[in-house]
Protein backbone atom coordinates (compact mmCIF):
# COMPACT_ATOMS: atom_id res chain seq x y z
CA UNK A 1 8.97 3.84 13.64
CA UNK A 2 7.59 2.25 10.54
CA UNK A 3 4.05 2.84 11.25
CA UNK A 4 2.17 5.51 13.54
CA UNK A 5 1.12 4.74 16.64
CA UNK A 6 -2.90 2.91 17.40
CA UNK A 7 -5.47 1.63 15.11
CA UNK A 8 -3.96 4.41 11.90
CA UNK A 9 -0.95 1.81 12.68
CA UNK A 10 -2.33 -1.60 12.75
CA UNK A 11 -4.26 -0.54 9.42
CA UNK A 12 -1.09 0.32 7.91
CA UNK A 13 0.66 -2.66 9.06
CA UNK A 14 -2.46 -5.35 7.48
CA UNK A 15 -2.29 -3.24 4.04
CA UNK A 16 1.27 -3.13 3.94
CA UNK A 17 0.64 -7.27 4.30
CA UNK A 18 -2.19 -7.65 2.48
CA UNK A 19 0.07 -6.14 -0.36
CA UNK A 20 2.79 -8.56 0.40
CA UNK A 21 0.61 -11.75 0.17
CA UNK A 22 -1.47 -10.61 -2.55
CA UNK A 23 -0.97 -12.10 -5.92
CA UNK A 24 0.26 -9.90 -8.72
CA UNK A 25 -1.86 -9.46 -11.34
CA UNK A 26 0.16 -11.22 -14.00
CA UNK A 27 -0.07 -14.35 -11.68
CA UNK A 28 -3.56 -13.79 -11.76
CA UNK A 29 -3.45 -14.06 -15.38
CA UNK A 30 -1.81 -17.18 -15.46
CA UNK A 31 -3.81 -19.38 -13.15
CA UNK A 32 -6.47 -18.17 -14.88
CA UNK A 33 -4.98 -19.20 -18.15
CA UNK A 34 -3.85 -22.81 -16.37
CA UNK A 35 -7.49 -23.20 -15.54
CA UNK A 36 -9.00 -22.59 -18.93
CA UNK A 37 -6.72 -25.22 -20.48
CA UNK A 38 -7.47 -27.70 -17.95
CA UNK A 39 -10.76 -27.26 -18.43
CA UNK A 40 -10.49 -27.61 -22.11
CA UNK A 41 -8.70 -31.46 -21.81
CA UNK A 42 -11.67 -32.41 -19.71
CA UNK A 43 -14.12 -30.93 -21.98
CA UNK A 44 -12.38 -32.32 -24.47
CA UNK A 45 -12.38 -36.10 -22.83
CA UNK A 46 -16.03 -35.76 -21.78
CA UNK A 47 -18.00 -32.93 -23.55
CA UNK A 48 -20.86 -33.35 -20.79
CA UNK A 49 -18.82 -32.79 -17.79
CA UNK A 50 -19.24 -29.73 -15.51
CA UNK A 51 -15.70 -28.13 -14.48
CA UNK A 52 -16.28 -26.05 -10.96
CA UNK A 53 -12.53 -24.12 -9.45
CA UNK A 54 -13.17 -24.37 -5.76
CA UNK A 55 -11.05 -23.91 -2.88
CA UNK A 56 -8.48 -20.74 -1.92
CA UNK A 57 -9.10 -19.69 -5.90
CA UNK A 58 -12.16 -19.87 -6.44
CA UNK A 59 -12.58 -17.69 -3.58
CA UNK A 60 -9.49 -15.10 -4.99
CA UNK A 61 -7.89 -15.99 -0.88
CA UNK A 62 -4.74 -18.31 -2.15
CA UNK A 63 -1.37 -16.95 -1.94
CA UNK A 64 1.22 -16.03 -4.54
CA UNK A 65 3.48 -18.24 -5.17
CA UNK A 66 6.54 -16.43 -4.47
């Protein structure tokens, strides 16, 4: 048996996931790099304009992209 037995289990079994689905860090690294040049055309295009990241990044809950 992979995991023991009860809650100690189940625990296992969603950090064992949560390590699967997580992004590594160097992806990390790189949407946040994507980000900061699109932000940079737009400032570029209109110096005024307020650039907001929302959705499954903003909130660090999007998945890798494996």
């Amino acid at each position: 048996m992979k995991y023991n037995m009860g809650v100690t289990g189940l625990h296992e079994e969603i950090m064992e996931f949560y390590n699967f689905v997580s992004p590594r860090p160097e992806e990390e690294t790189m949407r946040k790099e994507v980000v900061k040049r699109i932000e940079s055309v737009i400032k570029d295009l209109w110096p005024t304009a307020d650039v907001q990241i929302f959705g499954s990044f903003s909130t660090g809950l999007y998945l890798p992209t494996r």
